[in-house]
Protein backbone atom coordinates (compact mmCIF):
# COMPACT_ATOMS: atom_id res chain seq x y z
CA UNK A 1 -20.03 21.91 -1.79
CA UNK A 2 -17.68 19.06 -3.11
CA UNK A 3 -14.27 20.14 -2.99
CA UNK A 4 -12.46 20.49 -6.06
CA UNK A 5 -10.43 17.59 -7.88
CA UNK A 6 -6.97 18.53 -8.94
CA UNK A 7 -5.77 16.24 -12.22
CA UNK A 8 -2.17 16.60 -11.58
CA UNK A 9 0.41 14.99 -13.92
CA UNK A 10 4.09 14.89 -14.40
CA UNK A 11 6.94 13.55 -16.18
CA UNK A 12 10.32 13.11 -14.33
CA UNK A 13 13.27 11.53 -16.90
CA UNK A 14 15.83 9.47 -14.70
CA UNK A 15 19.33 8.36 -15.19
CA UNK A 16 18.75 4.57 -14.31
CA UNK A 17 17.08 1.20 -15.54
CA UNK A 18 13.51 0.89 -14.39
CA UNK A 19 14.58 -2.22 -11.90
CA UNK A 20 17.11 0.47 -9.74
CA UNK A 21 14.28 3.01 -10.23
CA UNK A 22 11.59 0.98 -9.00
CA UNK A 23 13.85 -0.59 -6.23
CA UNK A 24 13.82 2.94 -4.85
CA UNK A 25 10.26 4.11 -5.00
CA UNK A 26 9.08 0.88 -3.77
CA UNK A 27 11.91 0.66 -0.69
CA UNK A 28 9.38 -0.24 2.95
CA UNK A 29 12.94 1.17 4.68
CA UNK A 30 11.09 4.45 6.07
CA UNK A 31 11.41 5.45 9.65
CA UNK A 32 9.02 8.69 11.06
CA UNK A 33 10.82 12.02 11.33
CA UNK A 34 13.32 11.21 8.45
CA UNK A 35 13.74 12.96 5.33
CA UNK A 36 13.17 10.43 1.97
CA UNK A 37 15.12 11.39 -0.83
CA UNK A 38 12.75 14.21 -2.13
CA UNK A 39 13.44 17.14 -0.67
CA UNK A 40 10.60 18.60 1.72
CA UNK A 41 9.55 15.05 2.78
CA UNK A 42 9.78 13.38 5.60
CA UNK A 43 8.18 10.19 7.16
CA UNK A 44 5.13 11.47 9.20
CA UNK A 45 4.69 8.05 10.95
CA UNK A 46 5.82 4.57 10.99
CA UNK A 47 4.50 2.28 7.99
CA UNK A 48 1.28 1.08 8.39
CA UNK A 49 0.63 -3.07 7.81
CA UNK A 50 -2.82 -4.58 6.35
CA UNK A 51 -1.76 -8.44 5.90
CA UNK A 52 -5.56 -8.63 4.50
CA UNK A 53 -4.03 -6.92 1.25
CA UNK A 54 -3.40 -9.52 -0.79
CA UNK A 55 -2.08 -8.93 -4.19
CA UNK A 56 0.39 -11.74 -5.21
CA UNK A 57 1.48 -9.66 -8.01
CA UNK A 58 3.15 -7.44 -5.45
CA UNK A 59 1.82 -8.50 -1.91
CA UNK A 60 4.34 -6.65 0.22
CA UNK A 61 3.63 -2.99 -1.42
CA UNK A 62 -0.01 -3.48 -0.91
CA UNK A 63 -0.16 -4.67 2.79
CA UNK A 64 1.31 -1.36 3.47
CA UNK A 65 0.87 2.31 4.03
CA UNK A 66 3.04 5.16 3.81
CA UNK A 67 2.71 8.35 5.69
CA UNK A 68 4.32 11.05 4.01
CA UNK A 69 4.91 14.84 4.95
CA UNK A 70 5.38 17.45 2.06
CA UNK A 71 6.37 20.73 2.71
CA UNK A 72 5.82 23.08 0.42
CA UNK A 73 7.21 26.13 -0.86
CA UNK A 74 5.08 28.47 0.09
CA UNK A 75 5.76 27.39 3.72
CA UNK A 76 2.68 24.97 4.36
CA UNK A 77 2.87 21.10 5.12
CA UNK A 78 0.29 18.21 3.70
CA UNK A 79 0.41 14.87 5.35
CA UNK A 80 -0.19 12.22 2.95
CA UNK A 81 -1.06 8.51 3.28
CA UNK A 82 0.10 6.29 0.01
CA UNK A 83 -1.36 2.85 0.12
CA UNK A 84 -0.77 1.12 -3.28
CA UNK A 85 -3.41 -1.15 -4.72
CA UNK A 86 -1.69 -2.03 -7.84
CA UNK A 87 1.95 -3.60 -8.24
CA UNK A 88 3.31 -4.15 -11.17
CA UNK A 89 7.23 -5.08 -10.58
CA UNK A 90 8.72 -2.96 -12.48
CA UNK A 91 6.59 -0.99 -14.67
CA UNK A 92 3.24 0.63 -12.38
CA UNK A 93 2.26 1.38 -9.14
CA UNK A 94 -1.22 2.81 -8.60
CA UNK A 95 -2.51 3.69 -5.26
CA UNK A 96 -4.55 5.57 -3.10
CA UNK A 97 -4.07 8.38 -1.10
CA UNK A 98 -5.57 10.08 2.24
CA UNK A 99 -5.03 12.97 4.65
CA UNK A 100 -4.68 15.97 3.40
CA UNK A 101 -5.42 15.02 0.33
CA UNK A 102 -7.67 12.50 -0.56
CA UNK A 103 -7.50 10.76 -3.94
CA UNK A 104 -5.70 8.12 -6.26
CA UNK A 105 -2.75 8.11 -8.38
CA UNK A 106 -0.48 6.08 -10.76
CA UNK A 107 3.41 5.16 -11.56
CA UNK A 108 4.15 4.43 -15.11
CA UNK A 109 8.18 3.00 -15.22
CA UNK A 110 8.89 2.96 -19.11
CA UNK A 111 12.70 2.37 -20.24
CA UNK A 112 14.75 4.81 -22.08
CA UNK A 113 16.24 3.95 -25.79
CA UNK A 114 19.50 3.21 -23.96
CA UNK A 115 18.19 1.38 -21.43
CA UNK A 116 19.94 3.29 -19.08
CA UNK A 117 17.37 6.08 -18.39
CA UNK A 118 13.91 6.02 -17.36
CA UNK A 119 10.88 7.66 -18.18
CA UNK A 120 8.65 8.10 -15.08
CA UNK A 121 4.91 9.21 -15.30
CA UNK A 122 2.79 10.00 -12.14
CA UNK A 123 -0.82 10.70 -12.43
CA UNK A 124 -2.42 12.34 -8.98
CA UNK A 125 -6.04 13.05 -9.29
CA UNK A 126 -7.26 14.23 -5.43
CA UNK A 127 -9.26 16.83 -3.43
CA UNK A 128 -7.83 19.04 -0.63
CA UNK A 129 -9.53 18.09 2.68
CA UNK A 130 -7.81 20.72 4.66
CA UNK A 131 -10.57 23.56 5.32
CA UNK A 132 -8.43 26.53 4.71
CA UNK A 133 -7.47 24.86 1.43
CA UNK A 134 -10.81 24.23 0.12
CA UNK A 135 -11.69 27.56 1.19
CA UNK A 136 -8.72 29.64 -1.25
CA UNK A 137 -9.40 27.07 -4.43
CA UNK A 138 -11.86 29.11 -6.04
CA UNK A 139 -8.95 31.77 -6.03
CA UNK A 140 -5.71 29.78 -5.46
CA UNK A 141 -6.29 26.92 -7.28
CA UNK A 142 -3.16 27.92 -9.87
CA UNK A 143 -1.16 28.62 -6.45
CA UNK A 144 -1.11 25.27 -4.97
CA UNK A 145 -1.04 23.53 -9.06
CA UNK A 146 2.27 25.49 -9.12
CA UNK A 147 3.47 25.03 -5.54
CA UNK A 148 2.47 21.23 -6.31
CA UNK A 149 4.84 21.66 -9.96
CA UNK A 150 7.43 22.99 -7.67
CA UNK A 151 7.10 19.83 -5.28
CA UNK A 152 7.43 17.64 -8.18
CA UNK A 153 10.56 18.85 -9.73
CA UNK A 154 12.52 18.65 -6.55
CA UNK A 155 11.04 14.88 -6.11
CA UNK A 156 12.56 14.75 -9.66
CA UNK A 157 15.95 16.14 -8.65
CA UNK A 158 16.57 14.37 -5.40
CA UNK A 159 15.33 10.37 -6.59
CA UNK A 160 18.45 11.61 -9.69
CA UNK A 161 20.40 12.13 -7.30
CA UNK A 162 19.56 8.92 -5.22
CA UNK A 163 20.13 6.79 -8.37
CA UNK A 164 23.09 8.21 -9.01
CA UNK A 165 24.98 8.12 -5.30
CA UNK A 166 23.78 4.74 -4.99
């Protein structure tokens, strides 16, 4: 049985220009153990280097990989490897992701009317991998959509806060 693919989106709205935005998502200054600025997520291990990655668009983001740990909620953790395949300075990021989950997923950076805000939208289309996981979907599928909403709206809340304090 194929496990099942979540299509996962969100919007977060953020109170700074794309460039300070994307100058914070895109930041390789990640060390394992500490916390990032969303809440629940920490570095899982150090950053990951494929110099065979080339993009020139944006080479640096795509020789590496990220290894993220979520926490969740509902008191479980997913380990998460980001490697992106697509930069875009500043407007999109798209990448792929492994671990726990397994899958791809996109950035969109568009400017506010102002200028001053930014509109952030994040597609993340993957499968569980974790056994356990795959076997509660057929009946906790809405569970871990809304324990992945949850996830998202403190990401939301703690890169504001980031833009804001720096």
């Amino acid at each position: 049985m194929t496990p099942r693919l979540f299509d996962l989106r969100s919007t977060w709205h953020l109170p700074a220009p794309v460039e300070k935005v994307w100058g914070v998502l895109t930041s390789l200054d990640l060390r394992p153990g500490e916390p990032v600025w969303w809440p629940g997520c920490t570095v899982a291990a150090p950053l990951t280097v494929d110099p065979s990655s080339a993009d020139p668009d944006g080479q640096e983001l795509t020789e590496v990989t990220a290894h993220l740990r979520f926490r969740t909620a509902l008191g479980y953790s997913l380990t998460v490897s980001i490697h992106p395949t697509v930069a875009t300075p500043p407007w999109k990021l798209e990448f792929e992701a492994q671990g726990d989950l397994d899958g791809e997923g996109a950035i969109i950076l568009t400017p506010g009317s102002r200028g001053n805000m930014t509109r952030m939208d994040i597609r993340w289309t993957v499968r569980p991998t974790v056994r356990w996981m795959n076997l509660l979907v057929p009946v906790a599928a809405p569970v871990f959509v809304a324990a992945h909403a949850h996830t998202m709206r403190k990401g939301e809340r703690g890169l504001a806060a980031a833009l804001t304090s720096g």
